[in-house]
C-alpha atoms as a PDB file:
ATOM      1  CA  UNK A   1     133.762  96.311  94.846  1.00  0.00           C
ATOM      2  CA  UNK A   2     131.539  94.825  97.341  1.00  0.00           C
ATOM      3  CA  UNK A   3     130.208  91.500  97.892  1.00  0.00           C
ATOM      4  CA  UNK A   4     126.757  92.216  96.645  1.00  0.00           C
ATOM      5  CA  UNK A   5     127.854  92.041  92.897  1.00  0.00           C
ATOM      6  CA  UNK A   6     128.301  88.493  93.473  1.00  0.00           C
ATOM      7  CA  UNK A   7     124.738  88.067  93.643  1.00  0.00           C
ATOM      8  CA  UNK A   8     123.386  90.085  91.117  1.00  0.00           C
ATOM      9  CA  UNK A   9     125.874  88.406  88.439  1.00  0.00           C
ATOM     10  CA  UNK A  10     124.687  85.023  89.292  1.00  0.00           C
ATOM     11  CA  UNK A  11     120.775  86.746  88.686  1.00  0.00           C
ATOM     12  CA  UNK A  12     121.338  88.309  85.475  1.00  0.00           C
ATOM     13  CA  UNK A  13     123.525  85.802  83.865  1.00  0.00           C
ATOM     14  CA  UNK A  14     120.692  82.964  83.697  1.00  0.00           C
ATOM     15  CA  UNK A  15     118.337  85.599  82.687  1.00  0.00           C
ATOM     16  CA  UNK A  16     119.803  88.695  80.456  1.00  0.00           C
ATOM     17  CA  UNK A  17     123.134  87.556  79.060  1.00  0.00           C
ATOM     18  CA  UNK A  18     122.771  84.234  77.946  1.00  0.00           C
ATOM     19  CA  UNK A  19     120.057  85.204  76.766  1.00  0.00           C
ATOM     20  CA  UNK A  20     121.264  87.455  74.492  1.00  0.00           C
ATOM     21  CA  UNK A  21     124.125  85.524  73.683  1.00  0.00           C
ATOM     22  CA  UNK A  22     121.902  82.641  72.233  1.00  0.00           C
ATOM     23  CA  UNK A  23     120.484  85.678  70.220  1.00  0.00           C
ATOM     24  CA  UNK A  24     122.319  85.632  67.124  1.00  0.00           C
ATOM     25  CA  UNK A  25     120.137  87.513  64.600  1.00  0.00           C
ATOM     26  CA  UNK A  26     123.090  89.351  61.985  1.00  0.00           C
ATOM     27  CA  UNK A  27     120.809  88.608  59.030  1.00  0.00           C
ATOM     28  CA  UNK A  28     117.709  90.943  60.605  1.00  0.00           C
ATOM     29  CA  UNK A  29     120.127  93.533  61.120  1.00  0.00           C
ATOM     30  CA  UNK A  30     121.687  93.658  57.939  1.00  0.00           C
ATOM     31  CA  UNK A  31     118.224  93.287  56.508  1.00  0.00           C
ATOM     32  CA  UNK A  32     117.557  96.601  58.449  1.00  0.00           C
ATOM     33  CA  UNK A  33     120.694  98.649  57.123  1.00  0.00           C
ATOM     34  CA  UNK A  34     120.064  97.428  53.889  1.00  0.00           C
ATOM     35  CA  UNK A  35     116.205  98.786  54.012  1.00  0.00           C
ATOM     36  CA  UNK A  36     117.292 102.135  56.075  1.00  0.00           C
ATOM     37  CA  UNK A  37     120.562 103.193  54.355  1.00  0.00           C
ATOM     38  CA  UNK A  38     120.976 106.341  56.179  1.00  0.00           C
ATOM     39  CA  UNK A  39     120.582 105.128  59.521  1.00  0.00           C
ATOM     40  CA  UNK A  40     124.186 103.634  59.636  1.00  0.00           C
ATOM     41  CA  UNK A  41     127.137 106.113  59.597  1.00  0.00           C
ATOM     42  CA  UNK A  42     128.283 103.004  57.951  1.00  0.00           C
ATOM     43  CA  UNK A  43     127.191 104.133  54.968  1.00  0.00           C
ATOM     44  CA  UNK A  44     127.457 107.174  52.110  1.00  0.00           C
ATOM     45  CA  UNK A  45     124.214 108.556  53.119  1.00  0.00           C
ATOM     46  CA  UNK A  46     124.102 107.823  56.593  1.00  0.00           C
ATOM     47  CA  UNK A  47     127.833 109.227  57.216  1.00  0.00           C
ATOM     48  CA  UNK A  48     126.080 112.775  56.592  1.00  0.00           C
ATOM     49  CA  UNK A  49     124.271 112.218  59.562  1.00  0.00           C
ATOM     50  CA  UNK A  50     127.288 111.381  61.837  1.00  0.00           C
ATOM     51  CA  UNK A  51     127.723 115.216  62.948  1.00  0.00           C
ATOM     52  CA  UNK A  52     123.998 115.211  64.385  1.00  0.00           C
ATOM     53  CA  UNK A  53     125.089 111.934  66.638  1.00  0.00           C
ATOM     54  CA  UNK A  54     128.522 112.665  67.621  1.00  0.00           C
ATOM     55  CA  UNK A  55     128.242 115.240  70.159  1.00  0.00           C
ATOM     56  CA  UNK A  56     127.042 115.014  73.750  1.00  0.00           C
ATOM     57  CA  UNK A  57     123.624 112.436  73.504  1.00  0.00           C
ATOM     58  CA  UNK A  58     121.282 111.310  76.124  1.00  0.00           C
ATOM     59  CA  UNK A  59     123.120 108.978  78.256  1.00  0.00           C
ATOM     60  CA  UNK A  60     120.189 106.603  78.044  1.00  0.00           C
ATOM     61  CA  UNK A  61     121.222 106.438  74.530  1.00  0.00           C
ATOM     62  CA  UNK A  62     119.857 107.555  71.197  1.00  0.00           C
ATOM     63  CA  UNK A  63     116.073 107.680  71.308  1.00  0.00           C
ATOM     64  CA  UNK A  64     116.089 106.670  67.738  1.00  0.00           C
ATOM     65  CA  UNK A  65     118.061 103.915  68.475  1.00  0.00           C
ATOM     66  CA  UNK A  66     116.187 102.932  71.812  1.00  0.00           C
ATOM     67  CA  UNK A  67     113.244 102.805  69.830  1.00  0.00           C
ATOM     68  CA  UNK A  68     114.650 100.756  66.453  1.00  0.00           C
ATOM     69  CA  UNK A  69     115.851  98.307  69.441  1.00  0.00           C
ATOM     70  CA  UNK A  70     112.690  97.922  71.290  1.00  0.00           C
ATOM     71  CA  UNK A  71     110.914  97.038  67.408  1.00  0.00           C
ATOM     72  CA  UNK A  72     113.575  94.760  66.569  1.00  0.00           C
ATOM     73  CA  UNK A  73     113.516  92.991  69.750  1.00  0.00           C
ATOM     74  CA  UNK A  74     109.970  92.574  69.257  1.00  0.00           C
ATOM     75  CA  UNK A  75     110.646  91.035  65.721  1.00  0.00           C
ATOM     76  CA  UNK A  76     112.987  89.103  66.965  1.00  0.00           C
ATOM     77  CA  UNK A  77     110.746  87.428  69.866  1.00  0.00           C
ATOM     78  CA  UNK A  78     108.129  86.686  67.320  1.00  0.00           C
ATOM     79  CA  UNK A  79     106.109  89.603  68.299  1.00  0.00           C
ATOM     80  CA  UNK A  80     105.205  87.658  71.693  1.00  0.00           C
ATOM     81  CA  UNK A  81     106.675  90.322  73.671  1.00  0.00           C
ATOM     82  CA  UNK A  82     106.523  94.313  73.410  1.00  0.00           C
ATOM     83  CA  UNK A  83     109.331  96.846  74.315  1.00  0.00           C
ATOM     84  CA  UNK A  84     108.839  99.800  75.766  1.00  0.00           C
ATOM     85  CA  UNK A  85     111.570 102.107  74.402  1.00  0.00           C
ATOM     86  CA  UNK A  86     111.443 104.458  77.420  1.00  0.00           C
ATOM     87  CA  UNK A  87     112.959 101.888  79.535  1.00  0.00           C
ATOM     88  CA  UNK A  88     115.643 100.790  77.264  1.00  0.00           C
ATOM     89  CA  UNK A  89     119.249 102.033  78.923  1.00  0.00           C
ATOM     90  CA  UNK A  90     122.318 101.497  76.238  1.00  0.00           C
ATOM     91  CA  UNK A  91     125.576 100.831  78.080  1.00  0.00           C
ATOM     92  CA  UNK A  92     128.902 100.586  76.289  1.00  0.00           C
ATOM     93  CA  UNK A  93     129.062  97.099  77.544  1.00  0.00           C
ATOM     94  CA  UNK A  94     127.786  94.365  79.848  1.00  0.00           C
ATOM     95  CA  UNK A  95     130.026  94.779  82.542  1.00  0.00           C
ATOM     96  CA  UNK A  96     129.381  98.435  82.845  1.00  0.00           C
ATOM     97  CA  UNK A  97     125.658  97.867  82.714  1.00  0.00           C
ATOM     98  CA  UNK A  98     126.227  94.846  85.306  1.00  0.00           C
ATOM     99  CA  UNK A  99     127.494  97.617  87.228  1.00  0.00           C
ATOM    100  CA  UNK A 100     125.065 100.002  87.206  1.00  0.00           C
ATOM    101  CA  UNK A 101     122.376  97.367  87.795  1.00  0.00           C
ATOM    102  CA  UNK A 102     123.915  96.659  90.873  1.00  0.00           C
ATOM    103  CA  UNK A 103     124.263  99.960  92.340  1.00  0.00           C
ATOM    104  CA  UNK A 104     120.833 100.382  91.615  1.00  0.00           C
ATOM    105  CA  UNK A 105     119.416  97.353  93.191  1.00  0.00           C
ATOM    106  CA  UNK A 106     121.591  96.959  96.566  1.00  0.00           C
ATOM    107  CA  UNK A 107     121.294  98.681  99.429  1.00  0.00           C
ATOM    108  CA  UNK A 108     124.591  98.226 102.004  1.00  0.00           C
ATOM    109  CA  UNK A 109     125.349  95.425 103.164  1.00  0.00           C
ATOM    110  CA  UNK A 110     123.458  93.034 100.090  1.00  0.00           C
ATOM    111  CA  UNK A 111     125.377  90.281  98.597  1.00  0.00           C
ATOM    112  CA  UNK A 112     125.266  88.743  94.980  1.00  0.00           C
ATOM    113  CA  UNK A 113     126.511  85.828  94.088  1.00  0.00           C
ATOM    114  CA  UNK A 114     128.475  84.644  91.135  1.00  0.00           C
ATOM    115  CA  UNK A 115     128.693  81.668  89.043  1.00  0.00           C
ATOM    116  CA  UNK A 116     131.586  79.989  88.089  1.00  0.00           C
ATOM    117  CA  UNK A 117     132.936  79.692  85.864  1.00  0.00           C
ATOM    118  CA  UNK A 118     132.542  83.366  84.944  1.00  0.00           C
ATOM    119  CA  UNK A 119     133.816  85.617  82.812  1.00  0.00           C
ATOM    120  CA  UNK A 120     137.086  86.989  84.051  1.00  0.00           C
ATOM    121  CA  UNK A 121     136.820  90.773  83.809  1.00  0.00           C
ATOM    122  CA  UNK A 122     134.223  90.921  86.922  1.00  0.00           C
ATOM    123  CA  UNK A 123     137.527  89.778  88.819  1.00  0.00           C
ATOM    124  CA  UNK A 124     137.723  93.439  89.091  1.00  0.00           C
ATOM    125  CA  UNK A 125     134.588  93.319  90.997  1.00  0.00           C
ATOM    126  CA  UNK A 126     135.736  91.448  94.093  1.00  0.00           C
END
């Protein structure tokens, strides 16, 4: 991978992962299963629902889902911030969204910069 990860890991990690690292809110979600049962394939009543999820889904992720996130977020932030579900993008992790950020913010030739220490699967992106 090119140099102009570097950068864009040193950008985000300041600004979107720690930041939802130092985000630990288990007792709003399980407040939210526990209210909406058959939302969670979890569950006896939600498992009904797996077939109608399991197939081939938006890649931008469920927009059910996109838009529980965007209201729990807001709970979450104290209602000081809104978000908008349409530009909520689910990844299947933050290195493959770090990834796609980066392809879609550098042009040839950009550089990003990393931190160190950092976390030691974006070895892969030297």
């Amino acid at each position: 991978m090119g140099c102009f990860h570097k950068f864009f890991l040193k950008a985000i990690a300041k600004q979107i992962l720690c930041w939802f690292l130092l985000q630990l809110s288990f007792d709003l979600i399980e407040d939210w299963i526990r209210k909406n049962p058959n939302a969670s394939i979890c569950t006896t009543e939600g498992a009904n629902a797996f077939k109608d999820i399991a197939n081939f889904q938006d890649y931008h992720g469920l927009p059910e889902f996109r838009n529980a996130l965007a209201k729990f977020m807001r709970r979450v932030r104290g209602g000081r911030v809104s978000f908008d579900p349409t530009r909520i993008v689910m990844s299947g992790g933050a290195t493959g969204a770090n990834e796609l950020l980066m392809f879609c913010l550098a042009n040839p030739g950009d550089a990003f910069l990393i931190p160190i220490p950092y976390y030691p699967a974006y070895v892969s992106f030297f």
